[in-house]
N, C-alpha and C. Protein backbone atom coordinates (compact mmCIF):
# COMPACT_ATOMS: atom_id res chain seq x y z
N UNK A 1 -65.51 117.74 175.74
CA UNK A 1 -64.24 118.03 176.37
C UNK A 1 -63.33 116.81 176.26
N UNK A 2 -62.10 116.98 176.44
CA UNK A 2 -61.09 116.02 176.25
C UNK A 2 -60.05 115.60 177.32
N UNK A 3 -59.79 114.71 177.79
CA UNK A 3 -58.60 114.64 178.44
C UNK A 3 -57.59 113.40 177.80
N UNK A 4 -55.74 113.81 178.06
CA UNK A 4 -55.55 113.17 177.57
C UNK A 4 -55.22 111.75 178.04
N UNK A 5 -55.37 111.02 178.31
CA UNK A 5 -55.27 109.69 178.44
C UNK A 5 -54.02 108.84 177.43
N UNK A 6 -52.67 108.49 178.48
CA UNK A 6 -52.04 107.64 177.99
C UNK A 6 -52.46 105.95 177.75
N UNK A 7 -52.64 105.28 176.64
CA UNK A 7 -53.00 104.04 176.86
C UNK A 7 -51.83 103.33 176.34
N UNK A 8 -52.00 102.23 176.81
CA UNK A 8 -50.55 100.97 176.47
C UNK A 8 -51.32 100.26 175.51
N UNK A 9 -50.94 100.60 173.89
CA UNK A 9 -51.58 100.07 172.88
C UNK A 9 -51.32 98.81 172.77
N UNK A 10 -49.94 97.99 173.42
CA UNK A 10 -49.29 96.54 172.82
C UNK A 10 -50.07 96.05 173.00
N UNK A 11 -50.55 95.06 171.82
CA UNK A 11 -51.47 94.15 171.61
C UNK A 11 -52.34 94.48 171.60
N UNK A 12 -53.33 95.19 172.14
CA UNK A 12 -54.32 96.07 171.14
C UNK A 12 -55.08 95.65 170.10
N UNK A 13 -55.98 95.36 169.59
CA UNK A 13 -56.68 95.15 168.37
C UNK A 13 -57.03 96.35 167.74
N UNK A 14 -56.54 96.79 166.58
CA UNK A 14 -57.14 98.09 166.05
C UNK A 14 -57.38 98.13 164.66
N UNK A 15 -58.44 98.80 164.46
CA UNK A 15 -58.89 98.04 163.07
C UNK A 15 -58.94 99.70 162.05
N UNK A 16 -58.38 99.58 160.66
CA UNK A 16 -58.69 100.78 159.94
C UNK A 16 -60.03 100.36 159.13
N UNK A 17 -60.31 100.91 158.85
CA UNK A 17 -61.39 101.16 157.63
C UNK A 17 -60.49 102.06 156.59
N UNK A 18 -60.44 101.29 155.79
CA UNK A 18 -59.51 102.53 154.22
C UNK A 18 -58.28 102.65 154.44
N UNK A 19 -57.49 102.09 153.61
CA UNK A 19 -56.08 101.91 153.40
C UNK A 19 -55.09 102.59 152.46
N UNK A 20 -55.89 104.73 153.04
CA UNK A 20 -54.77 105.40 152.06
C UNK A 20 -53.73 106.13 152.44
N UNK A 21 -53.42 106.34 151.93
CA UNK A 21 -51.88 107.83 152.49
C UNK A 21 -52.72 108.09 154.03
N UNK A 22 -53.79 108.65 154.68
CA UNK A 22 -53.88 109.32 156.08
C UNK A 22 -53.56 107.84 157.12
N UNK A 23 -54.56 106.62 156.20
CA UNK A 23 -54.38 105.26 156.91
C UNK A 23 -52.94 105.02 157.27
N UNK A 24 -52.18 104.93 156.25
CA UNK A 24 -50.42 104.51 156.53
C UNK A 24 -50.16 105.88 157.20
N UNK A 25 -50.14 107.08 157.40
CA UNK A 25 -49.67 107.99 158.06
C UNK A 25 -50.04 108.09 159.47
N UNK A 26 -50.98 107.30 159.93
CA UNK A 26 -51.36 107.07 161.07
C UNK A 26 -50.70 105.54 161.81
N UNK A 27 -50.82 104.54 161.10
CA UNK A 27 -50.35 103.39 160.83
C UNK A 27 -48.89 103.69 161.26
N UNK A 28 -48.53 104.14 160.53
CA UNK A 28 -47.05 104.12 161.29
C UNK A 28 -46.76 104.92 162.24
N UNK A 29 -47.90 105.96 163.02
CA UNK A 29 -47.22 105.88 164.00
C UNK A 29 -47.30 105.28 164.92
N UNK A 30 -48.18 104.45 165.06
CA UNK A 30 -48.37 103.44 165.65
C UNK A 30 -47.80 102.04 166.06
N UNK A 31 -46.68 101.88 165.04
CA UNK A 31 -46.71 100.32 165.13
C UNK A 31 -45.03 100.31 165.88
N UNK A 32 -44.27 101.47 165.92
CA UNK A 32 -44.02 101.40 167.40
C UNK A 32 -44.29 100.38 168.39
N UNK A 33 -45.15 101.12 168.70
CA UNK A 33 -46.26 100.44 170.37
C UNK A 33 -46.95 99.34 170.21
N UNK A 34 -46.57 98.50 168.79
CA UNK A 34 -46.63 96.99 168.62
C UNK A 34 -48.28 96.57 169.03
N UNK A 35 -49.32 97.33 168.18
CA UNK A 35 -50.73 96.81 168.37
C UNK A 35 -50.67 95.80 167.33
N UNK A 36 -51.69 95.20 167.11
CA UNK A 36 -52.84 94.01 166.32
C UNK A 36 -53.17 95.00 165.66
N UNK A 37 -52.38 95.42 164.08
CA UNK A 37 -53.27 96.17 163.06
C UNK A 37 -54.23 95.34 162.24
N UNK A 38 -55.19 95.32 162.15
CA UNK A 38 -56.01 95.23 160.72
C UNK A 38 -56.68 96.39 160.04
N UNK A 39 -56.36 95.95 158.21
CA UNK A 39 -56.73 97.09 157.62
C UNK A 39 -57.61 96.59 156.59
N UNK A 40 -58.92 97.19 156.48
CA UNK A 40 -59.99 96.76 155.18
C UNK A 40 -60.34 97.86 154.42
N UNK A 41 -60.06 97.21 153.12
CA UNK A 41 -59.87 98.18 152.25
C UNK A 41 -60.02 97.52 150.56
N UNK A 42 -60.72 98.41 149.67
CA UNK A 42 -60.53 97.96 148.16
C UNK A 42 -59.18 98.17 147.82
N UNK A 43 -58.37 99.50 148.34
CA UNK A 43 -57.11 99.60 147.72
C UNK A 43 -56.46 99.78 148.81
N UNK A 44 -54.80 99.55 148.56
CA UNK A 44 -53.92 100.04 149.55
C UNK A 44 -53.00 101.36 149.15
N UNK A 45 -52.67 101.63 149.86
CA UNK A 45 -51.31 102.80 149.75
C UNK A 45 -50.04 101.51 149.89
N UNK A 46 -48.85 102.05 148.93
CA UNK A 46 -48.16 100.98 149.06
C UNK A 46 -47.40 100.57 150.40
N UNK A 47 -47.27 101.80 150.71
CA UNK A 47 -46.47 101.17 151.89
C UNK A 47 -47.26 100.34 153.24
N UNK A 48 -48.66 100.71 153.07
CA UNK A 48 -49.28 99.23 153.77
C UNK A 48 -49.29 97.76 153.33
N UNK A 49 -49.09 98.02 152.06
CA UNK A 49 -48.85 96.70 151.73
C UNK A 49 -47.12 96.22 151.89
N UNK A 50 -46.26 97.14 152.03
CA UNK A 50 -45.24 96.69 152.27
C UNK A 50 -45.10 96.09 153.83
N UNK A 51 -45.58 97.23 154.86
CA UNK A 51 -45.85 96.25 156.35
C UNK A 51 -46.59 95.45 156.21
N UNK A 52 -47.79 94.87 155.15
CA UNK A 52 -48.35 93.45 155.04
C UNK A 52 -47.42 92.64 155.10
N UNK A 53 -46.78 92.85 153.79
CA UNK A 53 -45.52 91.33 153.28
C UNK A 53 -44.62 91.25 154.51
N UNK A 54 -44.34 92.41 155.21
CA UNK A 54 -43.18 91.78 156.88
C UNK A 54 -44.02 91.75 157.49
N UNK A 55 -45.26 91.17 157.45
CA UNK A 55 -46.00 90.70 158.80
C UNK A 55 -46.38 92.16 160.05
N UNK A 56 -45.87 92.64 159.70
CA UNK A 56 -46.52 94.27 160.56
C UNK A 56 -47.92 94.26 160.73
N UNK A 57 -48.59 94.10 160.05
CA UNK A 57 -50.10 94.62 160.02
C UNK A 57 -50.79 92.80 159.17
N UNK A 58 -52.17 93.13 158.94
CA UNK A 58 -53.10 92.41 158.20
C UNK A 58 -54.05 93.15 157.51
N UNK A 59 -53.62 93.21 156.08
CA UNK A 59 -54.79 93.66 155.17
C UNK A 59 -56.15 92.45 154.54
N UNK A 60 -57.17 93.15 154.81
CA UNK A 60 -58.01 92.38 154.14
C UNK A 60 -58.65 93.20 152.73
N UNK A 61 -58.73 92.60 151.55
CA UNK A 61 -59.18 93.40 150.07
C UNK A 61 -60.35 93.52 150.22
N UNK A 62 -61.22 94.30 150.70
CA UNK A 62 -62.54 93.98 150.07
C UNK A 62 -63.06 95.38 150.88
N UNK A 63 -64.90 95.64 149.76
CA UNK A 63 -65.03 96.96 150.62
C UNK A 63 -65.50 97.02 151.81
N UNK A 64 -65.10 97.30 152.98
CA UNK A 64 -65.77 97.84 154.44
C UNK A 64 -67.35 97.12 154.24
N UNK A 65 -67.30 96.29 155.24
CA UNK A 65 -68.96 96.63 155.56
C UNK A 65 -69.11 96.78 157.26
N UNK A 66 -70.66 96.70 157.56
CA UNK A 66 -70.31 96.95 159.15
C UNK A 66 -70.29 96.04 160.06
N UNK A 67 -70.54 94.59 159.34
CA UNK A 67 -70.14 93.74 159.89
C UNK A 67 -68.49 93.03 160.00
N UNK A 68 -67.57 93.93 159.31
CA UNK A 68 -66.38 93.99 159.93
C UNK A 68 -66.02 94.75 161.18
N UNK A 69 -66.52 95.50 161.36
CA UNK A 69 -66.77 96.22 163.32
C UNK A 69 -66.82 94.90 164.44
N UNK A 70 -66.15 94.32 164.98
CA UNK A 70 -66.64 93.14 165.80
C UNK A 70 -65.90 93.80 167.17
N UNK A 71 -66.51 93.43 168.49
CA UNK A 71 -66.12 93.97 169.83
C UNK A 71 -64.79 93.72 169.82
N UNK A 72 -64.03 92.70 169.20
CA UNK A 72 -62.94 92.14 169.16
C UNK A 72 -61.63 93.26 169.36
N UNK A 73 -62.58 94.59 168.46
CA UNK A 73 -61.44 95.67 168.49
C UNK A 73 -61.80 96.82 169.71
N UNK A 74 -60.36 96.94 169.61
CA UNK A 74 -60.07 97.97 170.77
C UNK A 74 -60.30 99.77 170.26
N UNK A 75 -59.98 99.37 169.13
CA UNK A 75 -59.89 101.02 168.36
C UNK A 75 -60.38 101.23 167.25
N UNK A 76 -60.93 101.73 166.58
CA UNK A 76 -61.45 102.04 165.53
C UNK A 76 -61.24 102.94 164.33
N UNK A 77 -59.96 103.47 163.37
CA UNK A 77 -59.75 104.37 162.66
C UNK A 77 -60.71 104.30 161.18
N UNK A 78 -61.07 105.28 160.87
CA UNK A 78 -62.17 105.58 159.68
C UNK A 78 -61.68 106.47 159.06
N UNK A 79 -60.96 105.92 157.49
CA UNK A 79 -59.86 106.66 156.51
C UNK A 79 -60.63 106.18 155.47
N UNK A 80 -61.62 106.71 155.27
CA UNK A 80 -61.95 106.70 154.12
C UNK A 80 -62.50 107.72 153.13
N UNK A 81 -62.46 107.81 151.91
CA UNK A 81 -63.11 109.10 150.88
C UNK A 81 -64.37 109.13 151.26
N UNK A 82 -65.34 108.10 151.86
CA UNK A 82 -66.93 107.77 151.19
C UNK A 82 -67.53 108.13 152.37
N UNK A 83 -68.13 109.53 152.38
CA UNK A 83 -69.03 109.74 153.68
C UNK A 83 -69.96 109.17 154.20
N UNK A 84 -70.47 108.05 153.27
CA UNK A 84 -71.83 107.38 153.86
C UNK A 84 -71.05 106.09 154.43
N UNK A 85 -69.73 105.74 154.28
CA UNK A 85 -69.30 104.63 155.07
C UNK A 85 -68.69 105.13 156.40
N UNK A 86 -68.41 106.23 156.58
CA UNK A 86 -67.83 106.85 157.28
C UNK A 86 -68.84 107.09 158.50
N UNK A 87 -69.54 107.96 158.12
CA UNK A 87 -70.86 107.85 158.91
C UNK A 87 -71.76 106.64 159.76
N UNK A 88 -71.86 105.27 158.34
CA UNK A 88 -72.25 104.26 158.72
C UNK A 88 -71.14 103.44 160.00
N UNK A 89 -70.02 103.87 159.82
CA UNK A 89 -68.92 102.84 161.20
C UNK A 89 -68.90 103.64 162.55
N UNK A 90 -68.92 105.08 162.21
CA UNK A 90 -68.99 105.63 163.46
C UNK A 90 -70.17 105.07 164.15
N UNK A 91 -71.54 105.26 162.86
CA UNK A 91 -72.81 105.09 164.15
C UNK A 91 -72.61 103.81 164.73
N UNK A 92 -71.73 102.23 164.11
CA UNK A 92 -71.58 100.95 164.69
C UNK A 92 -70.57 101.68 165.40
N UNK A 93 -69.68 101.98 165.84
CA UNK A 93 -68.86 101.78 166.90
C UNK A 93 -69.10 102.14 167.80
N UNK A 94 -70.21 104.00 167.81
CA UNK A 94 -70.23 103.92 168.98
C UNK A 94 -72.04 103.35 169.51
N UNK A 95 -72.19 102.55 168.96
CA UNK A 95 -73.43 101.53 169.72
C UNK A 95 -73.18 100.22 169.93
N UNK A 96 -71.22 99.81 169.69
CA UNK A 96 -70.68 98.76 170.20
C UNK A 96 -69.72 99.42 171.30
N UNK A 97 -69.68 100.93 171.66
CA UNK A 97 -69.06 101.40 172.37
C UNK A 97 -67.19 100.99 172.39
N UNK A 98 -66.99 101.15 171.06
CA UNK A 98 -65.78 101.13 170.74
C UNK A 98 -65.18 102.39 170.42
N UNK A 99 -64.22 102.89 170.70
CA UNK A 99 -63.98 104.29 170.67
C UNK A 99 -63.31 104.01 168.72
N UNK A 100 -63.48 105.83 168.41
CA UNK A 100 -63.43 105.65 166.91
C UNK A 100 -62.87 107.39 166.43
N UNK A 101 -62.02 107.08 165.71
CA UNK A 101 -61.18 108.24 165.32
C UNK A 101 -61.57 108.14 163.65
N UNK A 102 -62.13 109.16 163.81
CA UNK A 102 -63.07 109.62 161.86
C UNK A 102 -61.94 110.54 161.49
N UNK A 103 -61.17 110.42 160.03
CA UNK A 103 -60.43 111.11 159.41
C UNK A 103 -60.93 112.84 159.24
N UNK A 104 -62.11 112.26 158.46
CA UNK A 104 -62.99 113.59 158.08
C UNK A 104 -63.80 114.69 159.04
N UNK A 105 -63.87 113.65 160.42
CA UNK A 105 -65.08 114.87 161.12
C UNK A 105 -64.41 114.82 162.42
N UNK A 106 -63.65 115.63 162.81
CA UNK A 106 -63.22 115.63 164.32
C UNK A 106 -64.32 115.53 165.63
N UNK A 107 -65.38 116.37 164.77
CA UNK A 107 -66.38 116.25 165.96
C UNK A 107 -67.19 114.83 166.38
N UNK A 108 -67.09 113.66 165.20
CA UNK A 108 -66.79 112.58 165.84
C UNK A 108 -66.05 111.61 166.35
N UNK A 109 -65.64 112.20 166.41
CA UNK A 109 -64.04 111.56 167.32
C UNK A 109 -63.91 111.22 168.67
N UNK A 110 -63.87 109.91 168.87
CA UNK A 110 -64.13 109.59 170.31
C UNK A 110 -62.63 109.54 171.02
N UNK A 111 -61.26 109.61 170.54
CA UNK A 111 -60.03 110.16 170.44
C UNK A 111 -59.54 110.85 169.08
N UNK A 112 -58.35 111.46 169.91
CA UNK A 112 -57.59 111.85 168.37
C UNK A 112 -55.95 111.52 168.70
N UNK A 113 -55.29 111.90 167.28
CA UNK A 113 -53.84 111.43 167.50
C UNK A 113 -53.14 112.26 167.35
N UNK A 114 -52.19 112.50 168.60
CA UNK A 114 -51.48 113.64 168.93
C UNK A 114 -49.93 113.74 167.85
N UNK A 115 -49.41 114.73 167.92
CA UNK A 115 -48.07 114.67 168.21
C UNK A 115 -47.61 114.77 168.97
N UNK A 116 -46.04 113.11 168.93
CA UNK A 116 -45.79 112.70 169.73
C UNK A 116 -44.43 112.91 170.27
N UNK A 117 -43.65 113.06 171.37
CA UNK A 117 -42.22 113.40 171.27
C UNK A 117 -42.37 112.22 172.88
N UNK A 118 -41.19 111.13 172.12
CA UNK A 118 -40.79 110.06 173.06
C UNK A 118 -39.71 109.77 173.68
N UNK A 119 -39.51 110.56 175.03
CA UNK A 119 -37.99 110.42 174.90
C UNK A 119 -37.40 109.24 176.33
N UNK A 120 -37.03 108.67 175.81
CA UNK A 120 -36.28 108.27 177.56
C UNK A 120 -38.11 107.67 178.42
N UNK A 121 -38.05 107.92 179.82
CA UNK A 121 -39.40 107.82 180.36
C UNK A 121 -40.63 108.94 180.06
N UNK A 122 -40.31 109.75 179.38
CA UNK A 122 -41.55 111.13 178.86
C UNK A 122 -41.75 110.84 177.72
N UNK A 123 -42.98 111.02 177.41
CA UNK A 123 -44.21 110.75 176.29
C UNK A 123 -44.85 112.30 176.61
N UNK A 124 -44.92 112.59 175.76
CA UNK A 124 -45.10 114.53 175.46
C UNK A 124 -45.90 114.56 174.24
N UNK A 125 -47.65 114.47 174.11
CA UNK A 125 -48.38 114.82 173.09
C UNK A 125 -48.78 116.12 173.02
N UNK A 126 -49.29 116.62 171.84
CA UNK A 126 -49.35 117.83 171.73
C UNK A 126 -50.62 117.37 170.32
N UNK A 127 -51.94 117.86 171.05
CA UNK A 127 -52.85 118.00 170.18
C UNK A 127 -54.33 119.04 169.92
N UNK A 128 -54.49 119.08 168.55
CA UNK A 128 -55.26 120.16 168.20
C UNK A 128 -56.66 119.90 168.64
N UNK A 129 -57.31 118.71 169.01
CA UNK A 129 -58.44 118.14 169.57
C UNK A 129 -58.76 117.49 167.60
N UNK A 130 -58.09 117.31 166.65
CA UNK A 130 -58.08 116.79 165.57
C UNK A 130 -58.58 118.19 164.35
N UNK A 131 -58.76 119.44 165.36
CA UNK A 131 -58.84 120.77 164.23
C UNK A 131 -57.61 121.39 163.17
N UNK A 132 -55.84 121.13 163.97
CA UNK A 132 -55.15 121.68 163.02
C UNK A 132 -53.93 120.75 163.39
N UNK A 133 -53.75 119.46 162.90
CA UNK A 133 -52.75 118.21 162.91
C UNK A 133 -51.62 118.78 162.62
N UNK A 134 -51.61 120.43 161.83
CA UNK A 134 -49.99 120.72 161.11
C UNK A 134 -49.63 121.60 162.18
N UNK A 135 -50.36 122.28 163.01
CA UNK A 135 -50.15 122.86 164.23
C UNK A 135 -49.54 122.17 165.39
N UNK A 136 -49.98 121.11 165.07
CA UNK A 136 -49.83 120.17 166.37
C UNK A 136 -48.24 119.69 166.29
N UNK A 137 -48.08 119.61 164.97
CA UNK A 137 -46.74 119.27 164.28
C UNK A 137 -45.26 120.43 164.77
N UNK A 138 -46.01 121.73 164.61
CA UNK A 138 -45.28 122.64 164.56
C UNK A 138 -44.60 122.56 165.84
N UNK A 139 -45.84 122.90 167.09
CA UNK A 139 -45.45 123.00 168.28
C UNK A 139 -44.96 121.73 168.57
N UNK A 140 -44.70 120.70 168.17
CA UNK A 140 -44.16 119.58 168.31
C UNK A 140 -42.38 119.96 167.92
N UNK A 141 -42.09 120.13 167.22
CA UNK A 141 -40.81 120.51 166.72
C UNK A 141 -40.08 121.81 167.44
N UNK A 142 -41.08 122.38 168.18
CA UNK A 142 -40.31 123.86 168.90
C UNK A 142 -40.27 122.89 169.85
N UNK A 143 -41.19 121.84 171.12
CA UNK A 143 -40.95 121.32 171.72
C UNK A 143 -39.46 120.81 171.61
N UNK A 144 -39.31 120.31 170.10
CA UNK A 144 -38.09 119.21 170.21
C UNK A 144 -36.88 120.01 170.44
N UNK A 145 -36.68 121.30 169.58
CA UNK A 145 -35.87 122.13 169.46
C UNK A 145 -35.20 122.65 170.77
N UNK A 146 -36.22 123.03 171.75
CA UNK A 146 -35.64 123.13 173.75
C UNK A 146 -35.50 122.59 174.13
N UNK A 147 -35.61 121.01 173.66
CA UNK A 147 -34.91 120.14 174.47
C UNK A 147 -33.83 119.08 173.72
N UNK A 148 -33.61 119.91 173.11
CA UNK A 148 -31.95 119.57 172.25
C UNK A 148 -30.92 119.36 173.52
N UNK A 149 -30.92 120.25 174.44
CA UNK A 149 -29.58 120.18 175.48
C UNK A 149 -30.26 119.77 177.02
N UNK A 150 -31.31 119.26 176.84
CA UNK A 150 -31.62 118.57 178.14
C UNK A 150 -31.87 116.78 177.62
N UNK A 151 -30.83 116.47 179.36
CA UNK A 151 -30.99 114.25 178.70
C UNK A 151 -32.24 114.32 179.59
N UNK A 152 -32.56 113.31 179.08
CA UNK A 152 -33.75 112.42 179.50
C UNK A 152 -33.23 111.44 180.40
């Protein structure tokens, strides 16, 4: 079961594993709320390497191992193609009891990432429990749509 829990990410340590298109699509929505990104990875998507060069984030090149998991982090995202690394960070995170959001398997997912509508003092997520992200999207946008003529 799930509840949702607002957390105050600033400053934050949050670490990706795999630096592709889902990594930066998550990545940015995040950096907003001004966490401590680090991202490890053989390759990047470019536009992580573009928040590298302005200092946004920290990429490190090299492949994942699990001794990049250190308590240090607060969050844990796992974007990667390779199921046996995927597998291998969840089982370290959660026996460092770091919560950990797996691209591939919702059912290990110790959070997931909503859609978000920020307006004024309301923060309004809307999520599938990580089963249908384009759903979550949808009803996100009818949200936005009724409240075209109400201020915040």
């Amino acid at each position: 079961m799930c509840y949702p829990f607002v957390f105050k990410i600033s400053s934050k340590n949050i670490l990706f594993i795999g630096g592709g298109r889902v990594a930066f699509r998550k990545i940015k929505s995040l950096l907003d709320y001004s966490p401590n990104i680090h991202v490890v990875s053989n390759e990047f998507h470019d536009g992580i390497l573009r928040l590298a060069d302005n200092k946004e984030l920290t990429v490190i090149k090299k492949k994942a191992q699990i001794n990049d998991i250190d308590s240090c982090f607060d969050f844990v995202f796992v974007c990667t193609d390779d199921y046996n690394t995927n597998r291998a960070v969840v089982r370290v995170c959660k026996q460092k009891n770091i919560p950990v959001n797996v691209a591939d398997n919702p059912a290990e997912c110790d959070f997931f990432m909503p859609a978000l509508i920020d307006k004024g003092d309301f923060l309004i997520a809307v999520s599938s429990k990580g089963k249908n992200p384009s759903k979550s999207k949808k009803i996100k946008e009818i949200l936005l749509s009724l409240m075209k003529n109400v201020s915040l």
